[in-house]
C-alpha atoms as a PDB file:
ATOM      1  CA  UNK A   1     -26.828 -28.805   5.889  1.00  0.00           C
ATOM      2  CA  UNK A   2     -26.180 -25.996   8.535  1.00  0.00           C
ATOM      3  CA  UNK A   3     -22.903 -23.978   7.409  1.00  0.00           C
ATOM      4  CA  UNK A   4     -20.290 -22.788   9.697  1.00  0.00           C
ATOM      5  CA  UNK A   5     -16.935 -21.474   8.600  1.00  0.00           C
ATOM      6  CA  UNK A   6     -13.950 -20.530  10.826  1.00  0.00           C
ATOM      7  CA  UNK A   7     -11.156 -17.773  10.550  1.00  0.00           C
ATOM      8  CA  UNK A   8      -7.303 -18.988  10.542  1.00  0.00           C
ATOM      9  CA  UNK A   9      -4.222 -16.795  11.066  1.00  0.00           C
ATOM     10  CA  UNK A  10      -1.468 -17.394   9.047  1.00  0.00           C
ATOM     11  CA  UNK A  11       1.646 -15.303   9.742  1.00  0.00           C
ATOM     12  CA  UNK A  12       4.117 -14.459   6.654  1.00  0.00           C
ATOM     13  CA  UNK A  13       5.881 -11.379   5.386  1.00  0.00           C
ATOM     14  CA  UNK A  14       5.832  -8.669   2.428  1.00  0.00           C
ATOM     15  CA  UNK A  15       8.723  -8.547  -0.354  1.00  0.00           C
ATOM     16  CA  UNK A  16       8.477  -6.143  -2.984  1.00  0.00           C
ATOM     17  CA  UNK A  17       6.947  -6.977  -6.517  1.00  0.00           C
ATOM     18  CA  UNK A  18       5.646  -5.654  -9.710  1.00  0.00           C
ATOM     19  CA  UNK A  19       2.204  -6.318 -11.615  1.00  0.00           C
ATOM     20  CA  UNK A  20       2.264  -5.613 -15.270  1.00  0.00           C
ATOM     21  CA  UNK A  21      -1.469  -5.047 -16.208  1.00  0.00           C
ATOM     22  CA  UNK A  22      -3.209  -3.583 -19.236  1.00  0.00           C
ATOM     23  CA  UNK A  23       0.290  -2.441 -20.110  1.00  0.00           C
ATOM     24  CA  UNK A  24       0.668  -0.572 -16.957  1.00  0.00           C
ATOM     25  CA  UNK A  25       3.432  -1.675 -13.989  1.00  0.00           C
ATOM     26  CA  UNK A  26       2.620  -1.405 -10.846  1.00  0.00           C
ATOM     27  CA  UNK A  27       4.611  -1.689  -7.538  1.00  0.00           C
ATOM     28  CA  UNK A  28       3.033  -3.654  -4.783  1.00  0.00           C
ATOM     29  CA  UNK A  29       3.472  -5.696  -1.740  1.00  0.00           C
ATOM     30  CA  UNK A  30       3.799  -9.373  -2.937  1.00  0.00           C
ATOM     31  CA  UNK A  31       2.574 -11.250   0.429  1.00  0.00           C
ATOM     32  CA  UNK A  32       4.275 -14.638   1.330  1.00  0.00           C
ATOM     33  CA  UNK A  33       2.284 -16.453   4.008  1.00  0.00           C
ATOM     34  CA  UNK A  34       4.350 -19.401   5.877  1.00  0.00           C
ATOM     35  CA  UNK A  35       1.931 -22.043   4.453  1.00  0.00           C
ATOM     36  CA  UNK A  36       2.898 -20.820   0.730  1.00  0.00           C
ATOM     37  CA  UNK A  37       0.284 -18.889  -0.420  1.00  0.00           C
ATOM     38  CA  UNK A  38       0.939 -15.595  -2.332  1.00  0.00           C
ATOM     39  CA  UNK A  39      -0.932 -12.854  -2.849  1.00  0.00           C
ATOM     40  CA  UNK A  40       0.115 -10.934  -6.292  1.00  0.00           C
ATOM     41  CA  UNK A  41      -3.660  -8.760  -6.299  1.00  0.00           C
ATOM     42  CA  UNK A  42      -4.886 -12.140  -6.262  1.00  0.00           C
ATOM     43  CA  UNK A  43      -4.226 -15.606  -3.533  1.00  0.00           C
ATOM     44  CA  UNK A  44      -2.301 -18.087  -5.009  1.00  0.00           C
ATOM     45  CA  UNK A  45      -0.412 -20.948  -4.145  1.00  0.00           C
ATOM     46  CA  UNK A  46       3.010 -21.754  -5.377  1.00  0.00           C
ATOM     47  CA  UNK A  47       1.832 -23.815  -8.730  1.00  0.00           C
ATOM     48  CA  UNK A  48      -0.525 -20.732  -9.516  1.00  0.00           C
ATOM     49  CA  UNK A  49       2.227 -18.390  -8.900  1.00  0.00           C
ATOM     50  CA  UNK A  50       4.497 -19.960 -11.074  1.00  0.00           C
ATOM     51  CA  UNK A  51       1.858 -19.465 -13.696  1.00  0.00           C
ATOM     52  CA  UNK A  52       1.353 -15.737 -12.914  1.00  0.00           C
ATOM     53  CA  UNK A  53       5.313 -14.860 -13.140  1.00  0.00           C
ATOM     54  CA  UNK A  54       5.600 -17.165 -16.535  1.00  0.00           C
ATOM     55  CA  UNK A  55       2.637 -15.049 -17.994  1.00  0.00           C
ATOM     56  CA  UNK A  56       4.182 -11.847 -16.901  1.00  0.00           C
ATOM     57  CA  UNK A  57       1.429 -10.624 -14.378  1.00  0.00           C
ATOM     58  CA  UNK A  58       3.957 -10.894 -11.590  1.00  0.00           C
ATOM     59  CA  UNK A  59       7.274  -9.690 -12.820  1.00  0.00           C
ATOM     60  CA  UNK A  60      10.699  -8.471 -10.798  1.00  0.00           C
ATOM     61  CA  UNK A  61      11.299  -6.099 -13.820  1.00  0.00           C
ATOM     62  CA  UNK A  62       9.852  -2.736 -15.562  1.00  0.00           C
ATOM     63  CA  UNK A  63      11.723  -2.092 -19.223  1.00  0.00           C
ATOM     64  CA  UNK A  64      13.402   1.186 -19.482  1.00  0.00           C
ATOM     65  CA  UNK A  65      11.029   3.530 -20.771  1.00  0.00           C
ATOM     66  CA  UNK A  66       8.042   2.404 -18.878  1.00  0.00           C
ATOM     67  CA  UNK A  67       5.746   4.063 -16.435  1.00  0.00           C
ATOM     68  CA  UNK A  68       6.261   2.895 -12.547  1.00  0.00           C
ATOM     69  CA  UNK A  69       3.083   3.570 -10.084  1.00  0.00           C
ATOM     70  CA  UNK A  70       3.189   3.174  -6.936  1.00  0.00           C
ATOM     71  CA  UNK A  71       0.158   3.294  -4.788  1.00  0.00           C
ATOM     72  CA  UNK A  72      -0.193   6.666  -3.101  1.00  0.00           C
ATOM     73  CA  UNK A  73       3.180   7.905  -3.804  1.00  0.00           C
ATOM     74  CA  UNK A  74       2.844   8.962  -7.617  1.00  0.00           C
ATOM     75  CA  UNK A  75       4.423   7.657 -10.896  1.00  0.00           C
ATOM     76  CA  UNK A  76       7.296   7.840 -12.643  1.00  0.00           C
ATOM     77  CA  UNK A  77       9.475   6.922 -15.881  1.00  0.00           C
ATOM     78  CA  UNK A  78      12.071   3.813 -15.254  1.00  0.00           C
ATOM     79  CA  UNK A  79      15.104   5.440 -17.178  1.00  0.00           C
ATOM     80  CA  UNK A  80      17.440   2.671 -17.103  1.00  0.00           C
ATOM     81  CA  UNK A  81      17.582  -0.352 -14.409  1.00  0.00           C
ATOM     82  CA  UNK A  82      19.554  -2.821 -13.093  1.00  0.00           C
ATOM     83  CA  UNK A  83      17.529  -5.149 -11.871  1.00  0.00           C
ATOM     84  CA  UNK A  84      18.578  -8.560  -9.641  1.00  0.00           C
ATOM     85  CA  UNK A  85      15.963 -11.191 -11.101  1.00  0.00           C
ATOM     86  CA  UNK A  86      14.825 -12.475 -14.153  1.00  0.00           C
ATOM     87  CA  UNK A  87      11.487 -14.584 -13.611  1.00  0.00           C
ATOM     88  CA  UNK A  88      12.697 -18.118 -12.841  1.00  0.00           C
ATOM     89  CA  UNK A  89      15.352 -16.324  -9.989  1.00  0.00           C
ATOM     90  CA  UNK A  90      12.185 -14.581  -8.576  1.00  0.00           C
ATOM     91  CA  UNK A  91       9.999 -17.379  -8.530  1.00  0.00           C
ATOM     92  CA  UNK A  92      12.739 -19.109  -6.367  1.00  0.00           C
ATOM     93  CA  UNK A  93      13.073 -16.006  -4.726  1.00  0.00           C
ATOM     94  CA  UNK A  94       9.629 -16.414  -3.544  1.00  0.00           C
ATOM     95  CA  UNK A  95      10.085 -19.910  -2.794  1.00  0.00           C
ATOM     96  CA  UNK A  96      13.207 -19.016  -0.316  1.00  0.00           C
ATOM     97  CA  UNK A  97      11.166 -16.452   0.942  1.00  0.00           C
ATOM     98  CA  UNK A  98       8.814 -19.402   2.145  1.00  0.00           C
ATOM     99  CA  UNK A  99      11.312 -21.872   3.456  1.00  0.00           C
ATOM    100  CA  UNK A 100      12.849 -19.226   5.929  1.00  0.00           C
ATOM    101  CA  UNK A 101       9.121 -19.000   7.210  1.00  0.00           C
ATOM    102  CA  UNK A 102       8.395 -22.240   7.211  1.00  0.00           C
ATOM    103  CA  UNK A 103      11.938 -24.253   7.175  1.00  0.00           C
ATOM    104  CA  UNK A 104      10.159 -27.709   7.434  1.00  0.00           C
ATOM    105  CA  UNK A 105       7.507 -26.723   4.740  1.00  0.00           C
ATOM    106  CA  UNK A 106       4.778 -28.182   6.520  1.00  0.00           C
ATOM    107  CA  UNK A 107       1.173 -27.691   6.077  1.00  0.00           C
ATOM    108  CA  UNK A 108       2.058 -26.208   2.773  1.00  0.00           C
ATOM    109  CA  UNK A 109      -1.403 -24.961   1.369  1.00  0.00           C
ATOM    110  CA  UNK A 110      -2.509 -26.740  -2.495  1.00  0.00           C
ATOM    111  CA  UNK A 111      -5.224 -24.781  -4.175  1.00  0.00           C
ATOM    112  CA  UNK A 112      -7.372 -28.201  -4.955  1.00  0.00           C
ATOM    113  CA  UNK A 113      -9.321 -28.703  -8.445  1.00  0.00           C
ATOM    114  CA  UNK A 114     -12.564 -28.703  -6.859  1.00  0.00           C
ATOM    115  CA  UNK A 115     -11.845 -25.369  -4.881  1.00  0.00           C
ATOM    116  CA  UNK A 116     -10.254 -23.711  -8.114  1.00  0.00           C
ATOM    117  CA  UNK A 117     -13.722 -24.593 -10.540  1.00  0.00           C
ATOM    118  CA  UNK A 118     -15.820 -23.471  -6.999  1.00  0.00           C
ATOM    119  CA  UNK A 119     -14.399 -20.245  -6.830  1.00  0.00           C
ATOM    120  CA  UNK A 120     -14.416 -19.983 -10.445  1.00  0.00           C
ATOM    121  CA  UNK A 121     -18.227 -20.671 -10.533  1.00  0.00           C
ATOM    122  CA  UNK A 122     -18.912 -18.055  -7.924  1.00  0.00           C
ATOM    123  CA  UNK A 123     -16.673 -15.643  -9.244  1.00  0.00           C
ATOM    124  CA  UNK A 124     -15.052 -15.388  -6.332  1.00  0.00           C
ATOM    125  CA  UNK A 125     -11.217 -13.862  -6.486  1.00  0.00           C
ATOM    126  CA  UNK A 126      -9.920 -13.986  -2.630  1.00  0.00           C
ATOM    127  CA  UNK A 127      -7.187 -11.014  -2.040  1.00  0.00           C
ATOM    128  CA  UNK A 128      -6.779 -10.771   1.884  1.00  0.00           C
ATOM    129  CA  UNK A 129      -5.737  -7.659   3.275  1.00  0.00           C
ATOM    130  CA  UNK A 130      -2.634  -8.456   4.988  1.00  0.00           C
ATOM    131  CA  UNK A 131      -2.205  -6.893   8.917  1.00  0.00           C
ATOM    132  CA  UNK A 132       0.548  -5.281   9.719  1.00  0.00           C
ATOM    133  CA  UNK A 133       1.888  -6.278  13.243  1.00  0.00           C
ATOM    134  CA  UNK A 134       5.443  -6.620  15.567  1.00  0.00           C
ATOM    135  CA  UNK A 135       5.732  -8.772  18.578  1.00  0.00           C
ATOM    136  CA  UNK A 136       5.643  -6.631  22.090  1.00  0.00           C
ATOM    137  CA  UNK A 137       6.005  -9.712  23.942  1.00  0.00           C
ATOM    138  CA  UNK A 138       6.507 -13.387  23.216  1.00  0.00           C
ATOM    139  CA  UNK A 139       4.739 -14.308  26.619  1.00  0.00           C
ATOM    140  CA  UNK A 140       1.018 -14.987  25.203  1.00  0.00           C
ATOM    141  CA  UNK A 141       2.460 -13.740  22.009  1.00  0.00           C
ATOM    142  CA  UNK A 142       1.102  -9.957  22.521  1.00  0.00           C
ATOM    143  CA  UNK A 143       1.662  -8.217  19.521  1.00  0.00           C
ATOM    144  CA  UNK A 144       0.568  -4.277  18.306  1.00  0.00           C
ATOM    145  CA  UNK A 145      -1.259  -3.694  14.912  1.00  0.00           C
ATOM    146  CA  UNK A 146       0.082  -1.160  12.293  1.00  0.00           C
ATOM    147  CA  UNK A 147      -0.680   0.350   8.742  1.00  0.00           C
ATOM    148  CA  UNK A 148       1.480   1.033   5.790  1.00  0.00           C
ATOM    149  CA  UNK A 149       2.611   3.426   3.237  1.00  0.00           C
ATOM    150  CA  UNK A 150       4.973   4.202   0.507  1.00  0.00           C
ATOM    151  CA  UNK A 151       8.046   6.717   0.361  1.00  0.00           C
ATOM    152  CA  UNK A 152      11.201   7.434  -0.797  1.00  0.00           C
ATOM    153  CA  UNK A 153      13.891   7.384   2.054  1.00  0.00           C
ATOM    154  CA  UNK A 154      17.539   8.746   1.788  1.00  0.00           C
ATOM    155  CA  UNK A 155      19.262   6.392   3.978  1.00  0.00           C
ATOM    156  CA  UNK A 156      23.396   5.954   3.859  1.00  0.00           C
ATOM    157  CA  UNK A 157      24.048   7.958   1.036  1.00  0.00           C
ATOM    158  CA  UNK A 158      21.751   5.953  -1.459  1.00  0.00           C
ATOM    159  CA  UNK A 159      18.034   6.710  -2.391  1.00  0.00           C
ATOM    160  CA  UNK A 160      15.499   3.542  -1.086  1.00  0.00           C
ATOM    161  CA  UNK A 161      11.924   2.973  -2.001  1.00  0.00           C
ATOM    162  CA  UNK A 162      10.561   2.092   1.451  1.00  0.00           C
ATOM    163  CA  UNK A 163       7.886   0.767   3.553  1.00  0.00           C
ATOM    164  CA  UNK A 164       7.250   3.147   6.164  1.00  0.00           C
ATOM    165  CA  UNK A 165       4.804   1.060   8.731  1.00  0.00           C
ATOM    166  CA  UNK A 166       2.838   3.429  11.996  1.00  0.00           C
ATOM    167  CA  UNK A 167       1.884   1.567  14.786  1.00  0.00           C
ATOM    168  CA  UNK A 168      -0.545   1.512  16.910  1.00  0.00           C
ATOM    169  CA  UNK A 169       1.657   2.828  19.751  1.00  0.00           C
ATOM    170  CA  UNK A 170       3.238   6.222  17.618  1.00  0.00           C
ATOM    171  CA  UNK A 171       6.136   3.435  16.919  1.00  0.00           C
ATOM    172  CA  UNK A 172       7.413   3.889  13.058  1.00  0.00           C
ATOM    173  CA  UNK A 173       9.597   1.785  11.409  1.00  0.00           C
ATOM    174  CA  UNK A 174      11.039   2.395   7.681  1.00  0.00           C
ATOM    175  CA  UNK A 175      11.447  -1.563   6.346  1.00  0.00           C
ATOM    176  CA  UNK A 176      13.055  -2.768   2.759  1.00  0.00           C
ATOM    177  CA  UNK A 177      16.122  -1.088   4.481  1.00  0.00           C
ATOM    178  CA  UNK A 178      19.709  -2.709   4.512  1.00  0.00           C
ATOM    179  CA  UNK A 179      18.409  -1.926   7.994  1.00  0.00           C
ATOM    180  CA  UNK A 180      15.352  -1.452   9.348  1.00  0.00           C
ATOM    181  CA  UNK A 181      15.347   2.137  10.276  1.00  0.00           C
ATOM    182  CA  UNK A 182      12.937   2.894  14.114  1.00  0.00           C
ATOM    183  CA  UNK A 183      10.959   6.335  14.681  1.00  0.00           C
ATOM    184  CA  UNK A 184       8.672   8.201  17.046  1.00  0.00           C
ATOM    185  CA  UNK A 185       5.536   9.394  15.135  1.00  0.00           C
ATOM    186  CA  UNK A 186       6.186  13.066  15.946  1.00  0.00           C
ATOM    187  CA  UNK A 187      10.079  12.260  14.692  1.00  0.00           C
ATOM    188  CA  UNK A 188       8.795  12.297  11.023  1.00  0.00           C
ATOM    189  CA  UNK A 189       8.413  16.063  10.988  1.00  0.00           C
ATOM    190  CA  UNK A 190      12.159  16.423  10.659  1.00  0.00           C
ATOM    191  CA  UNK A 191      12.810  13.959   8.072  1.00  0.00           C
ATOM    192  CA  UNK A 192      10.298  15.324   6.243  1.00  0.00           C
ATOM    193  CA  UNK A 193      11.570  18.956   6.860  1.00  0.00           C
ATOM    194  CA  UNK A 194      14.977  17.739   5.524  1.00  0.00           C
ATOM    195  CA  UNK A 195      14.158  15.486   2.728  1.00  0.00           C
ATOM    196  CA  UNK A 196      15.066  12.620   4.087  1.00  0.00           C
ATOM    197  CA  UNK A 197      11.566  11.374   3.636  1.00  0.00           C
ATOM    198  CA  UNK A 198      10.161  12.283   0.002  1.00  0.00           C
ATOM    199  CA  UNK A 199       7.792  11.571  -2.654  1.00  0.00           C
ATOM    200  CA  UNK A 200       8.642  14.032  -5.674  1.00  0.00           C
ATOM    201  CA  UNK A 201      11.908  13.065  -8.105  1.00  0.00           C
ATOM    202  CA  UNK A 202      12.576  16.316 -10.191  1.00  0.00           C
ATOM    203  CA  UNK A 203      15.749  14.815 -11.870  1.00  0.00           C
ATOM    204  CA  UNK A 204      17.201  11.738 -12.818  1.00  0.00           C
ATOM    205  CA  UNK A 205      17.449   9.549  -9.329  1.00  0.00           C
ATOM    206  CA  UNK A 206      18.843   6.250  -9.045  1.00  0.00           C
ATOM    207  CA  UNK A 207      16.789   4.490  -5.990  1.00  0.00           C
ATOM    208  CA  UNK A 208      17.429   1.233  -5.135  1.00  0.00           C
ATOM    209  CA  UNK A 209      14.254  -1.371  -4.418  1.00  0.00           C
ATOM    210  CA  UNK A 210      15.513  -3.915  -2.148  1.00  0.00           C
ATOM    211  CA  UNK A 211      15.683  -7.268  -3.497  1.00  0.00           C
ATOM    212  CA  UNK A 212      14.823  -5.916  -6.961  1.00  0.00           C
ATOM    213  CA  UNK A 213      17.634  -3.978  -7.574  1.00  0.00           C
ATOM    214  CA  UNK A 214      18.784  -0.192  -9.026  1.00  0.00           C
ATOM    215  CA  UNK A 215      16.353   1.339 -10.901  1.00  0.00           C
ATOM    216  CA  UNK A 216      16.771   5.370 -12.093  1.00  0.00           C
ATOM    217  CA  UNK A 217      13.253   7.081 -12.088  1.00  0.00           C
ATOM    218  CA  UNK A 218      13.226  10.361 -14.014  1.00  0.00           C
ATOM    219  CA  UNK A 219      10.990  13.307 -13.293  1.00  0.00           C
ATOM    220  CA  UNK A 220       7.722  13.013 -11.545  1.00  0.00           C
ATOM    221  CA  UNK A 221       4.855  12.665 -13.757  1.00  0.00           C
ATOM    222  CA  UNK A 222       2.896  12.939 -10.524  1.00  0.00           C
ATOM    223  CA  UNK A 223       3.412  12.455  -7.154  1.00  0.00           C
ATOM    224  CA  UNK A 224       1.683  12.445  -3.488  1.00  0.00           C
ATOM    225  CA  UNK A 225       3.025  15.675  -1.821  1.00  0.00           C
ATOM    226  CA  UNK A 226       5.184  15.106   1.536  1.00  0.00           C
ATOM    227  CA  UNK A 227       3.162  17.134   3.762  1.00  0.00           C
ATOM    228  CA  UNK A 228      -0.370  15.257   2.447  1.00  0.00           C
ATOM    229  CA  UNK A 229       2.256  11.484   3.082  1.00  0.00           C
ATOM    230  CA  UNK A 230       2.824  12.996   6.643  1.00  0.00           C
ATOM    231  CA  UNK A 231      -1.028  13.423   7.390  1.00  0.00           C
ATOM    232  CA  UNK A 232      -2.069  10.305   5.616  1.00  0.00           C
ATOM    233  CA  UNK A 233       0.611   8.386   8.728  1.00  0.00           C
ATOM    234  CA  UNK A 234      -1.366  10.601  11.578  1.00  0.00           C
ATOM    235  CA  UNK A 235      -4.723   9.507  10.346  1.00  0.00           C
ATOM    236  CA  UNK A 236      -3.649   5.723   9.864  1.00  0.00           C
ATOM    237  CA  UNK A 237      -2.028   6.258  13.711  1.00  0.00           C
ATOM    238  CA  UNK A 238      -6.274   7.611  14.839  1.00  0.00           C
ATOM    239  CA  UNK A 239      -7.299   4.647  12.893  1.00  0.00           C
ATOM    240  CA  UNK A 240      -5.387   2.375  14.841  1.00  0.00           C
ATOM    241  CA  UNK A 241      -6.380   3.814  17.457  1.00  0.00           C
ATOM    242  CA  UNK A 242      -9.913   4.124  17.088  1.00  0.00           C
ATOM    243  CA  UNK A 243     -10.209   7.989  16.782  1.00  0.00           C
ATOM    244  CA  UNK A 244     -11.753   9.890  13.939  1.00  0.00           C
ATOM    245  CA  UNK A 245     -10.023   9.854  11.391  1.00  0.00           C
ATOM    246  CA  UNK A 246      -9.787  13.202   8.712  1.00  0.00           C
ATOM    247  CA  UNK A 247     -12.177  11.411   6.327  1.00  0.00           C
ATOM    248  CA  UNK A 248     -14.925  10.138   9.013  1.00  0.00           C
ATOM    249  CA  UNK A 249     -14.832  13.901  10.020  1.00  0.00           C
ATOM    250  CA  UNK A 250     -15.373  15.133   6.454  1.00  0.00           C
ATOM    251  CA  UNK A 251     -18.130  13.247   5.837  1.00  0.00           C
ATOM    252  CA  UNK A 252     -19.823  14.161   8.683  1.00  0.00           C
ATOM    253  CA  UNK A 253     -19.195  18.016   7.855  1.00  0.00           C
ATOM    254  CA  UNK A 254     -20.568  16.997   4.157  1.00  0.00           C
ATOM    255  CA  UNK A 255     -23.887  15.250   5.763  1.00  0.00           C
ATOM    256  CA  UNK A 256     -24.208  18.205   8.134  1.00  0.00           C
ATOM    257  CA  UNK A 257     -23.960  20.298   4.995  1.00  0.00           C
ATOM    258  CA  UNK A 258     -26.943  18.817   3.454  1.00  0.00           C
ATOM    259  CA  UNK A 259     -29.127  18.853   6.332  1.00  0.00           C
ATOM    260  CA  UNK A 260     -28.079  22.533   6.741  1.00  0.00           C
ATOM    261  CA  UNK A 261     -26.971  24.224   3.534  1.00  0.00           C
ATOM    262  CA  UNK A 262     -25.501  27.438   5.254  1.00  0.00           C
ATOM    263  CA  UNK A 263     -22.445  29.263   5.119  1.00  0.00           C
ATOM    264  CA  UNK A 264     -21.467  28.185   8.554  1.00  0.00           C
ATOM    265  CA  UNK A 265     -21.540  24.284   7.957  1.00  0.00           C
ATOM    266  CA  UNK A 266     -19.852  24.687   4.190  1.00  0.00           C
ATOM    267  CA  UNK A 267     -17.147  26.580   5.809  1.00  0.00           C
ATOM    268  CA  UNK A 268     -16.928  23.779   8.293  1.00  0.00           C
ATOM    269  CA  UNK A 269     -16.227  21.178   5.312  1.00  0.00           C
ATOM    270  CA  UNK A 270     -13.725  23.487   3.781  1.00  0.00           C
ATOM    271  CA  UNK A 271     -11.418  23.039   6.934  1.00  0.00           C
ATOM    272  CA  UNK A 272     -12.602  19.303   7.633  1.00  0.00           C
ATOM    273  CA  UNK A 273     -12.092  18.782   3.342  1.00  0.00           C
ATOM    274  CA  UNK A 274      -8.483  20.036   3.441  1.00  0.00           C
ATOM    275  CA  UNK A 275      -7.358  17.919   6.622  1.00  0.00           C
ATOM    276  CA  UNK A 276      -7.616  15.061   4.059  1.00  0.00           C
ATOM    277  CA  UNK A 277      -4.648  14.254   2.764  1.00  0.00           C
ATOM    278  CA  UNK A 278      -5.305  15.426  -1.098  1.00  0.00           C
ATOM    279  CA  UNK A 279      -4.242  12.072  -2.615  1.00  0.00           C
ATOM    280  CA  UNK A 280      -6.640  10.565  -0.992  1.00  0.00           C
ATOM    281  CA  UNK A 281      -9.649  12.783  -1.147  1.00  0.00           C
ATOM    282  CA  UNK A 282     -11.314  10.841  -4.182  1.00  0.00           C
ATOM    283  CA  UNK A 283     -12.065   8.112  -1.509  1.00  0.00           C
ATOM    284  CA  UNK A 284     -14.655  10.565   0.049  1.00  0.00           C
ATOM    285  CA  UNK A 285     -17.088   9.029  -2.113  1.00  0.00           C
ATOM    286  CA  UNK A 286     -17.812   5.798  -4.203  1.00  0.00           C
ATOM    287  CA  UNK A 287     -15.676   4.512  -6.993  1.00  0.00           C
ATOM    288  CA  UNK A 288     -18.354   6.807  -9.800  1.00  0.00           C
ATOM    289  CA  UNK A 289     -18.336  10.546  -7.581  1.00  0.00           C
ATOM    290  CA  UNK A 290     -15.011  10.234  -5.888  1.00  0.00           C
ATOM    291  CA  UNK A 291     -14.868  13.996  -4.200  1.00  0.00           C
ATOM    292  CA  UNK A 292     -16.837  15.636  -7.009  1.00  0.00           C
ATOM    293  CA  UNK A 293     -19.865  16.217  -4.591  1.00  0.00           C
ATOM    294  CA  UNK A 294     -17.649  18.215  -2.198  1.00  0.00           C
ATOM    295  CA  UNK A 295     -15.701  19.875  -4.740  1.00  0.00           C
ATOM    296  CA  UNK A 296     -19.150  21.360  -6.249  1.00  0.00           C
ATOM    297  CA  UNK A 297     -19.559  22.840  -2.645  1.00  0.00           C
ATOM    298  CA  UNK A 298     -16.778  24.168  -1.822  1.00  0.00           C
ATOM    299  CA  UNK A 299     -15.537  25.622  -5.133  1.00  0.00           C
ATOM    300  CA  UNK A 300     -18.979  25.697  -7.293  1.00  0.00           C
ATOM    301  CA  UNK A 301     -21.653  26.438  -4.727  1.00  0.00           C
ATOM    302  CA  UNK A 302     -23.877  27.498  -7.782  1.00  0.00           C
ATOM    303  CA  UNK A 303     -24.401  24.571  -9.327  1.00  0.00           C
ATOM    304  CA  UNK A 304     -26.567  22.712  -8.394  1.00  0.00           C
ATOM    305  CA  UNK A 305     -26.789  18.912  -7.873  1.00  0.00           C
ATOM    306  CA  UNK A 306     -29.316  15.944  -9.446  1.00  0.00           C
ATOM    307  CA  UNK A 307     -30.868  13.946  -6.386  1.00  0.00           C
END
C-alpha cells in the first residue's frame, strides 16, 4: 500500500504545570490544544490525562521541602506554599481550559485502542513542540512566530514566575501575568539592569505562579545568570530570524579548530565559546560530551583527545 501522511494545525494555549518524576518536580508548560489533547512531556487526551494527574506525574503541587526546577532558570527549595488546586480541581482546570478554546467541544480528539497498542508496539511516545505565535492580522490570518523562556518578573509589587516569549519582530511579551506585560527587545536591558527581570533568589521569596498559586522558594541552589537569560532571548530573536545563532558560530570556530589547531583559531572559539549563554553551553555537543570537547581546548590545551 503506498503511504502518505499529512500535517494538521491545531491551535491551543500553555498553562503552567508540574511533573513529579523519579522524585524530582519539575515546572513545565502543560499544552492544551482546542481539540483536547495535552501534552504533560508526553500527548494525551483527556481520559489519559486524567490517569497521569491521578498517578501523580502531572501534579498542581510541590510539598514544602522539595526541590523546584525549572528549565533554564535554575532550582530551588519550595519553603512553604499555598497552592490553588488539588488534583481533581486541576484536572477540571484543564478541562475549562479546553472549553474556552473550543466552547462547542467539537472534534474533540480520543486516543483509540488500536492507536494506543500501535504506538505502544513501535515505541513511539509523540511530544510536539508547541510554536509560539500572535496574530498580526486576522485578514488571511497572518500571524509572527516566537520562542520562549523562563524568568522571574517583579511586576505590581509581587514576585511572578513568567513566560517571557521574543518574537520574530524584536516584540516581547512577559505572559502568566495578571496582565500580559509588552516590550521592545532592546527594552530588556533595563529590566534586567534593575531587577525587574531575574533568575537568582538569595532569600526567602514568595513568587506567585499564576493559576497555581503562592509558593516561597528559598535560596538558589543554582540558577541561570541574568546576563546569560538576556543573550539566550537575542539568540532565540537570530533564530527566528534566520541568522546565526551564538551556538552555530561556535561550532564552526570548534570545526575550524580542528582543521587548524593554532593559536589564532582557538582564540577564535574562546570569544565565539563565551557568546553562548553558559547554561546552555552543554548543548554544544551530544547528550554523552556536552561542552567537554571545547572545554579541553580552551582551558586544557595539553591534553589530548581519543579520536
Amino acid at each position: 500500500m503506498r503511504a502518505i501522511r499529512r500535517t494538521k494545525t491545531v491551535e491551543g494555549t500553555s498553562i503552567p504545570g508540574i511533573i513529579h518524576n523519579g522524585g524530582s518536580y519539575f515546572y513545565i508548560n502543560v499544552d492544551v490544544y482546542e481539540d483536547g489533547m495535552v501534552n504533560c512531556w508526553e500527548l494525551t487526551d483527556l481520559k489519559g490525562l486524567s490517569g497521569k494527574i491521578n498517578s501523580g506525574w502531572l501534579t498542581p503541587a510541590v510539598p514544602a521541602g522539595e526541590q523546584l526546577s525549572i528549565h533554564g532558570l535554575g532550582a530551588y527549595t519550595v519553603e512553604s506554599a499555598k497552592w490553588t488546586y488539588d488534583a481533581a480541581g486541576y484536572y477540571r482546570h484543564i478541562q475549562e481550559t479546553v472549553s474556552l478554546l473550543n466552547p462547542e467541544l467539537t472534534n474533540i480528539y480520543e486516543i483509540s485502542v488500536r492507536e494506543q497498542e500501535r504506538n505502544e508496539a513501535r515505541r513511539i511516545a509523540h511530544s510536539p513542540t508547541a510554536t509560539e505565535f500572535y496574530v498580526s492580522s486576522e485578514t488571511f490570518y497572518q500571524t509572527v512566530e516566537g520562542k520562549s523562556i523562563h524568568l522571574f518578573m517583579k511586576y505590581g509589587g509581587q514576585n511572578y514566575l513568567a513566560a517571557a516569549v521574543v518574537y520574530k519582530d524584536g516584540r516581547v511579551v512577559l505572559y502568566n501575568l495578571p496582565a500580559e506585560a509588552e516590550y521592545r527587545l532592546e527594552e530588556l536591558d533595563g529590566l534586567f539592569a534593575d531587577g525587574t527581570l531575574f533568575t537568582a533568589i538569595d532569600a526567602s521569596t514568595p513568587v506567585q505562579i499564576l493559576q497555581l498559586g503562592e509558593v516561597t522558594l528559598s535560596e538558589s541552589l543554582y540558577s541561570a545568570d541574568a546576563e546569560e537569560k538576556l543573550k539566550e532571548l537575542h539568540n532565540l530573536h537570530k533564530q527566528l530570524n534566520g541568522e546565526q545563532t551564538a551556538h552555530e558560530a561556535c561550532r564552526a570556530a570548534y570545526y575550524a579548530y580542528l582543521e587548524n589547531p593554532s593559536e589564532y583559531y582557538r582564540e577564535q572559539l574562546r570569544i565565539k565559546y563565551e557568546l553562548v549563554p553558559e547554561h546552555e553551553r552543554m548543548y554544544l555537543g551530544d547528550m554523552d560530551t556536552k561542552d567537554w570537547d571545547y572545554q579541553r581546548i580552551l582551558y586544557h590545551p595539553e591534553e589530548t583527545r581519543e579520536v
